[in-house]
N, C-alpha and C. Protein backbone atom coordinates (compact mmCIF):
# COMPACT_ATOMS: atom_id res chain seq x y z
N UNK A 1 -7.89 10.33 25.04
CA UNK A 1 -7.37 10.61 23.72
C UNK A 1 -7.09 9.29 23.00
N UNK A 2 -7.43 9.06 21.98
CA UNK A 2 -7.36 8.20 21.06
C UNK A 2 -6.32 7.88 20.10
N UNK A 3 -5.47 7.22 20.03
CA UNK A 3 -4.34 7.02 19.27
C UNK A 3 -4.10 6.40 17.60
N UNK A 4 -3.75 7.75 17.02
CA UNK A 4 -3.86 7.32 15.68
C UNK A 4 -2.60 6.27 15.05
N UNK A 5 -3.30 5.85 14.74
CA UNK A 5 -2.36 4.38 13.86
C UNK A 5 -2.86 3.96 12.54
N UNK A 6 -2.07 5.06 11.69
CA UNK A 6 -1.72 5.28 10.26
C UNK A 6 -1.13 4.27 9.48
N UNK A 7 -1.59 3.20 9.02
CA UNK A 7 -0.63 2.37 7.88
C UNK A 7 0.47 3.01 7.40
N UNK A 8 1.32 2.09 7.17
CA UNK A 8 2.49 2.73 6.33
C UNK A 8 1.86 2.33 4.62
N UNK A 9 2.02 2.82 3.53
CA UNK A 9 1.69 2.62 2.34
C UNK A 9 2.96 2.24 1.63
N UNK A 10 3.50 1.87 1.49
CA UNK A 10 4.88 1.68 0.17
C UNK A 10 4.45 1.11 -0.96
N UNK A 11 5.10 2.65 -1.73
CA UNK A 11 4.94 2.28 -2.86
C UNK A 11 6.32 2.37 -3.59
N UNK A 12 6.76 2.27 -3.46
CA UNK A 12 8.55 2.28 -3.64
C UNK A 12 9.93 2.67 -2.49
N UNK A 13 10.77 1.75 -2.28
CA UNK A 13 11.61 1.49 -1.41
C UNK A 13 11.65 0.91 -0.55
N UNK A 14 12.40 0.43 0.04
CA UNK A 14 12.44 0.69 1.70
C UNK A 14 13.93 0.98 2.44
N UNK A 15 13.67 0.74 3.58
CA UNK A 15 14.56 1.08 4.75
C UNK A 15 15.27 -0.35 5.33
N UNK A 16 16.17 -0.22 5.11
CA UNK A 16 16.96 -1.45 5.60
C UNK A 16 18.25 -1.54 5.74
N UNK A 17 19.26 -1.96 6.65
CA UNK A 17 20.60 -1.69 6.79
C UNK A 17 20.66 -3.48 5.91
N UNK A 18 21.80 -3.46 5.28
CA UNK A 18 22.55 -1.79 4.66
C UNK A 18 21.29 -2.03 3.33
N UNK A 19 21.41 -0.54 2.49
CA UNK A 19 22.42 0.59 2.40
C UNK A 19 22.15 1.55 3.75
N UNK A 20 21.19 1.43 4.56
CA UNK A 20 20.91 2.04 5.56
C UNK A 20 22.31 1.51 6.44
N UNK A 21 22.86 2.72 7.42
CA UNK A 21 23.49 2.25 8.67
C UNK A 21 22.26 1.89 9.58
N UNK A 22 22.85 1.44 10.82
CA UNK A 22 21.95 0.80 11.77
C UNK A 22 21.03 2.11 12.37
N UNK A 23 22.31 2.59 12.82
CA UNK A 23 21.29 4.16 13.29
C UNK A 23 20.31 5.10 12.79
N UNK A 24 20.68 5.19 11.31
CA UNK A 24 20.05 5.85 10.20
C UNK A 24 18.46 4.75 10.11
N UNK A 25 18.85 3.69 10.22
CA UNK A 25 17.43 3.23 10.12
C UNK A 25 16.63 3.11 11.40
N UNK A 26 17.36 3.21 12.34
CA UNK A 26 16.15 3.44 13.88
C UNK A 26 15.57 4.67 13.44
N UNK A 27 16.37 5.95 13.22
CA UNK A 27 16.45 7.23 12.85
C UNK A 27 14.96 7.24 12.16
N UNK A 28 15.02 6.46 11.21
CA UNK A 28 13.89 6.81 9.96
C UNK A 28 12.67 6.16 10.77
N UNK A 29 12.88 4.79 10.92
CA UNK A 29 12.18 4.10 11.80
C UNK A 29 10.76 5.07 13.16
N UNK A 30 11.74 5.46 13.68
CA UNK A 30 11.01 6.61 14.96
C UNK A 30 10.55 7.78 14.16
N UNK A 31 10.99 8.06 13.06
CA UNK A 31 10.18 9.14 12.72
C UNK A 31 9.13 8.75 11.42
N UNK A 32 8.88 7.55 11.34
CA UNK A 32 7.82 7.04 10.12
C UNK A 32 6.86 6.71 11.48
N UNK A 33 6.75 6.13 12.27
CA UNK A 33 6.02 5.86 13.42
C UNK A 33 5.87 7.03 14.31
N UNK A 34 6.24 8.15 13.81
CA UNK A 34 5.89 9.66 14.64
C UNK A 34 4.21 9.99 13.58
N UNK A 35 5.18 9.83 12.91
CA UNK A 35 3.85 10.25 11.62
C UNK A 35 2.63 9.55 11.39
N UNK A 36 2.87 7.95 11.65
CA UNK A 36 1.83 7.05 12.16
C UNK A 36 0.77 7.27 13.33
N UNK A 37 1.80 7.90 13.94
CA UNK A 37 1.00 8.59 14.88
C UNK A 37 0.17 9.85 15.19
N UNK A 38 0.43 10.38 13.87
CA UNK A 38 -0.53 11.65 13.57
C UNK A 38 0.46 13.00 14.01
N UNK A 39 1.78 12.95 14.00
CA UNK A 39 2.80 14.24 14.43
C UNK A 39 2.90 14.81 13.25
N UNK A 40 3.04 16.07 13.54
CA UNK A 40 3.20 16.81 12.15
C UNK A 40 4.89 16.93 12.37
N UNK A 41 5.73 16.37 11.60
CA UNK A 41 7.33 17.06 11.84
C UNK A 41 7.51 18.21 10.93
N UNK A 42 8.53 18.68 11.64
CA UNK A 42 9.26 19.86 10.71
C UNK A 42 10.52 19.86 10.39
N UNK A 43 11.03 21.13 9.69
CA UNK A 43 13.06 21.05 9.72
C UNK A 43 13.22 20.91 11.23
N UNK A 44 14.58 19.78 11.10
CA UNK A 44 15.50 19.78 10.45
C UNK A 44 14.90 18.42 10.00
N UNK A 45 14.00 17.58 10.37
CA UNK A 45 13.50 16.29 9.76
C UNK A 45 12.36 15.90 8.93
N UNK A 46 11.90 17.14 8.26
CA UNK A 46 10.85 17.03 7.48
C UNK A 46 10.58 18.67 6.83
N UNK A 47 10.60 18.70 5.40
CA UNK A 47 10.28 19.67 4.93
C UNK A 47 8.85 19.49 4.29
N UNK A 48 7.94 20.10 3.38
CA UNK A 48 6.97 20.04 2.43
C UNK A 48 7.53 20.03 1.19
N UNK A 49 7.43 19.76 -0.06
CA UNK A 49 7.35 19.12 -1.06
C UNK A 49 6.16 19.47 -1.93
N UNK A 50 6.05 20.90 -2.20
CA UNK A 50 4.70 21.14 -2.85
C UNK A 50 5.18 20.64 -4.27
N UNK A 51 6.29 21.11 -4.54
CA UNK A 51 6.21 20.10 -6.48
C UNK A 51 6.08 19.16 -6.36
N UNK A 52 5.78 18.29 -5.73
CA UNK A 52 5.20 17.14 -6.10
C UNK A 52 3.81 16.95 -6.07
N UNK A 53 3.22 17.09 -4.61
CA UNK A 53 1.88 17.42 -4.61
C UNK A 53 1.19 17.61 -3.11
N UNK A 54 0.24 17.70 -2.70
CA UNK A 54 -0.30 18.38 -1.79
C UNK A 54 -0.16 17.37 -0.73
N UNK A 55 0.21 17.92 0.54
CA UNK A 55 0.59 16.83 1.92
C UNK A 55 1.47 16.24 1.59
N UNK A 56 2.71 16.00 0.30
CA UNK A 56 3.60 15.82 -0.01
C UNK A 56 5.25 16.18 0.85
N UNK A 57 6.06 15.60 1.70
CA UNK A 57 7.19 15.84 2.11
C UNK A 57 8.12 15.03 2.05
N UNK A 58 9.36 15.10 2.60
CA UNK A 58 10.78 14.55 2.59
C UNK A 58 11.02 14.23 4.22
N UNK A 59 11.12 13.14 4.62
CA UNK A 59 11.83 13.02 5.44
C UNK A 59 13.53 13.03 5.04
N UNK A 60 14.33 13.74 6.38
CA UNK A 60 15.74 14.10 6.10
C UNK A 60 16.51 13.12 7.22
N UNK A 61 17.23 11.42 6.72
CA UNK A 61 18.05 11.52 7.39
C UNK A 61 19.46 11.54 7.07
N UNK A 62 20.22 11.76 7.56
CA UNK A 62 21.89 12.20 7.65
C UNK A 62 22.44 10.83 8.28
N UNK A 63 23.32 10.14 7.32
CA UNK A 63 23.90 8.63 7.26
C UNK A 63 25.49 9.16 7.26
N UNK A 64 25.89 7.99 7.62
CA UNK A 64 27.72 8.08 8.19
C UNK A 64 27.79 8.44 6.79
N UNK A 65 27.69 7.44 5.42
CA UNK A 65 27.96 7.72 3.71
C UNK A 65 27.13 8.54 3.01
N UNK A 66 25.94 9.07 3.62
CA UNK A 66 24.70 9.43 2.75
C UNK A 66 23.59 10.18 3.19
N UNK A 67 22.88 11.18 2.76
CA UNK A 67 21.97 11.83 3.03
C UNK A 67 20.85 10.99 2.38
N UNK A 68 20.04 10.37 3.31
CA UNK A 68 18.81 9.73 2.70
C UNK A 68 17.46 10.81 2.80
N UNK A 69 16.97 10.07 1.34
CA UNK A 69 15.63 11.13 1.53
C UNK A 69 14.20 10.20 1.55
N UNK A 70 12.89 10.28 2.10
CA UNK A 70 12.01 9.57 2.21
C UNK A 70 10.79 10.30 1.92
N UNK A 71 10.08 10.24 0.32
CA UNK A 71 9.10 11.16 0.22
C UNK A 71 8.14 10.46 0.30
N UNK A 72 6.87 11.27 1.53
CA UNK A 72 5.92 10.91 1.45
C UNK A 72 4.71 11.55 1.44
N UNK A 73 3.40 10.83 1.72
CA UNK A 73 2.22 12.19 1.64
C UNK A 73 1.27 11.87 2.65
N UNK A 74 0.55 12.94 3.57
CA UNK A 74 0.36 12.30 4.30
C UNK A 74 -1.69 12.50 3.80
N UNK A 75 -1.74 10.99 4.12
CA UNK A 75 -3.55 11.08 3.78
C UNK A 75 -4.03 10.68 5.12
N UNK A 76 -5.62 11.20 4.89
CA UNK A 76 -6.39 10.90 5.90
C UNK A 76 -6.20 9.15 6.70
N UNK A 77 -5.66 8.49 5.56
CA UNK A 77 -6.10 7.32 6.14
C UNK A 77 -4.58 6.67 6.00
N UNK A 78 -3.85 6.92 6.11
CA UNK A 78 -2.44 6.35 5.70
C UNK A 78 -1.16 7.22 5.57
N UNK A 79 -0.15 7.18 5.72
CA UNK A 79 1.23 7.60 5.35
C UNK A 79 1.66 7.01 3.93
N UNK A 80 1.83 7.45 2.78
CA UNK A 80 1.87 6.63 1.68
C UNK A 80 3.84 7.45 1.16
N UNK A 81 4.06 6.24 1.37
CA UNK A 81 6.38 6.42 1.18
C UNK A 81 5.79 6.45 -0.20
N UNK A 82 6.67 7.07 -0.94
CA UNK A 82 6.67 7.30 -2.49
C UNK A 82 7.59 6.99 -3.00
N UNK A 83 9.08 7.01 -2.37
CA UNK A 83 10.12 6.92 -2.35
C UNK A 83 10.91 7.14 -1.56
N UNK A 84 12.42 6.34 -1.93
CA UNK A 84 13.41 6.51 -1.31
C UNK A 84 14.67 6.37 -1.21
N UNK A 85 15.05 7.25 -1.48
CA UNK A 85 16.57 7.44 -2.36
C UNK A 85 17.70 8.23 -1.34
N UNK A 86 18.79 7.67 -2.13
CA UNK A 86 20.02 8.71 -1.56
C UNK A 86 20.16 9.98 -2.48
N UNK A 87 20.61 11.15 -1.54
CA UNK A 87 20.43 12.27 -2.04
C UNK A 87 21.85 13.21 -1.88
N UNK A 88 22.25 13.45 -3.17
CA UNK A 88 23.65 13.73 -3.15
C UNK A 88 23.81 14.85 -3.74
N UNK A 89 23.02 15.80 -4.30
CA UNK A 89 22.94 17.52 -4.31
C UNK A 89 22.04 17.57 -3.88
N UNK A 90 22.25 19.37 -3.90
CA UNK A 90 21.00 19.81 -3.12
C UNK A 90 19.62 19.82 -3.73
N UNK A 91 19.00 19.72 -4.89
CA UNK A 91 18.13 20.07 -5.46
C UNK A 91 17.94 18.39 -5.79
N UNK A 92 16.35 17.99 -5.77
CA UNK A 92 15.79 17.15 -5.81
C UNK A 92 16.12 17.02 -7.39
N UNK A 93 16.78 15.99 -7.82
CA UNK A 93 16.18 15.46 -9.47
C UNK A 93 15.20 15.82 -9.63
N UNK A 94 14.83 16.03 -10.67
CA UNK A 94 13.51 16.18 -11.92
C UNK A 94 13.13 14.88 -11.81
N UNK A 95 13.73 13.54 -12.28
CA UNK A 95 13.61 12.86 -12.36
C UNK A 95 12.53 12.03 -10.86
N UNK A 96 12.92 12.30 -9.90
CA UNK A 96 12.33 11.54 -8.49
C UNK A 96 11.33 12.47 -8.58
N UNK A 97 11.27 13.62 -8.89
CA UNK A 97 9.97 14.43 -8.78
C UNK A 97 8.08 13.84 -9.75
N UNK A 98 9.23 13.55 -11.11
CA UNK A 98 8.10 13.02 -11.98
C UNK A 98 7.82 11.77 -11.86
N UNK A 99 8.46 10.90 -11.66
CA UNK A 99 8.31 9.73 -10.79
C UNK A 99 7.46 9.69 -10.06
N UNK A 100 7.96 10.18 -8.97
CA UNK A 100 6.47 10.70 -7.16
C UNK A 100 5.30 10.71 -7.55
N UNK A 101 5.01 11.87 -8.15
CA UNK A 101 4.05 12.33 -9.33
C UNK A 101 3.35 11.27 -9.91
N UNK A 102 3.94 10.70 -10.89
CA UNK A 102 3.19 9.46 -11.71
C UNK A 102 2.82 8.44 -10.24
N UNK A 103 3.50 7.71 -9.93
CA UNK A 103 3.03 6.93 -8.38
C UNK A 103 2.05 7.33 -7.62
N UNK A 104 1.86 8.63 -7.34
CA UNK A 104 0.60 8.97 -6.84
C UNK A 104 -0.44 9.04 -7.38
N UNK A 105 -0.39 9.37 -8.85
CA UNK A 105 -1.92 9.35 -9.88
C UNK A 105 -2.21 7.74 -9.91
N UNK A 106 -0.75 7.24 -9.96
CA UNK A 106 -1.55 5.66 -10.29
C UNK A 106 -2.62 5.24 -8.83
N UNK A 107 -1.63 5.46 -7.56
CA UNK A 107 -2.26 4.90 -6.36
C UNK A 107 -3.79 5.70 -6.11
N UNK A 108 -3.77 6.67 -6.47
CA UNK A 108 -4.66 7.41 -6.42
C UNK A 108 -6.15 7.12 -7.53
N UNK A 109 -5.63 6.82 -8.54
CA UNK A 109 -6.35 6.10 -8.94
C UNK A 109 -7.15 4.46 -8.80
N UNK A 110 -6.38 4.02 -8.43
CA UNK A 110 -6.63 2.57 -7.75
C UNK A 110 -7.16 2.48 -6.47
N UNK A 111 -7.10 3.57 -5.73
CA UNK A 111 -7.48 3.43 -4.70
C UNK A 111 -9.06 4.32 -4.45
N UNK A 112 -9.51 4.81 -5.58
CA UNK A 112 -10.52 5.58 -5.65
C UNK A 112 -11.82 5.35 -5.10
């Protein structure tokens, strides 16, 4: 069996203590390198994200101060982060949604 090893893509944010705690960023850490690895996650650490767009999700981690969120999408050839924000209701901003959105037409375009 052959081991997939997915680039990470960033296109906005990153992961870093602080504002990350230490744990919260191993946390994110092991599960961006799950996905590198071709794992599909689910709840409680990964939902789908169809308003934004297709192969589109959230990684979920839970911080001593903060619920961090990490949206990404997953492509044939890459993991592409879209963002990454703290998340303090329940319902995603409008705002990070149309954002995501625009970031992906651009990369998507550029990368054509």
């Amino acid at each position: 069996m052959v081991a997939i090893n997915k680039p990470l893509v960033w296109l906005r944010g990153e992961v870093k203590t602080p504002p990350f705690s230490q744990a919260a960023r191993v946390e994110a850490g092991v599960l961006l390198r799950q996905l590198q690895g071709g794992a599909k996650l689910g709840l409680p650490h990964s939902r789908p994200m169809p308003g934004i767009g297709a192969r589109c999700h959230e990684l979920r981690i839970v911080d001593e101060g903060a619920t961090w969120r990490i949206i990404y999408r997953l492509d044939d050839d890459a993991v592409v982060i879209v963002d990454v924000f703290s998340k303090k209701t329940r319902q995603t901003p409008g705002k990070v949604i149309a954002d995501c959105r625009h970031r992906l037409r651009q990369y998507d375009e550029l990368t054509r």
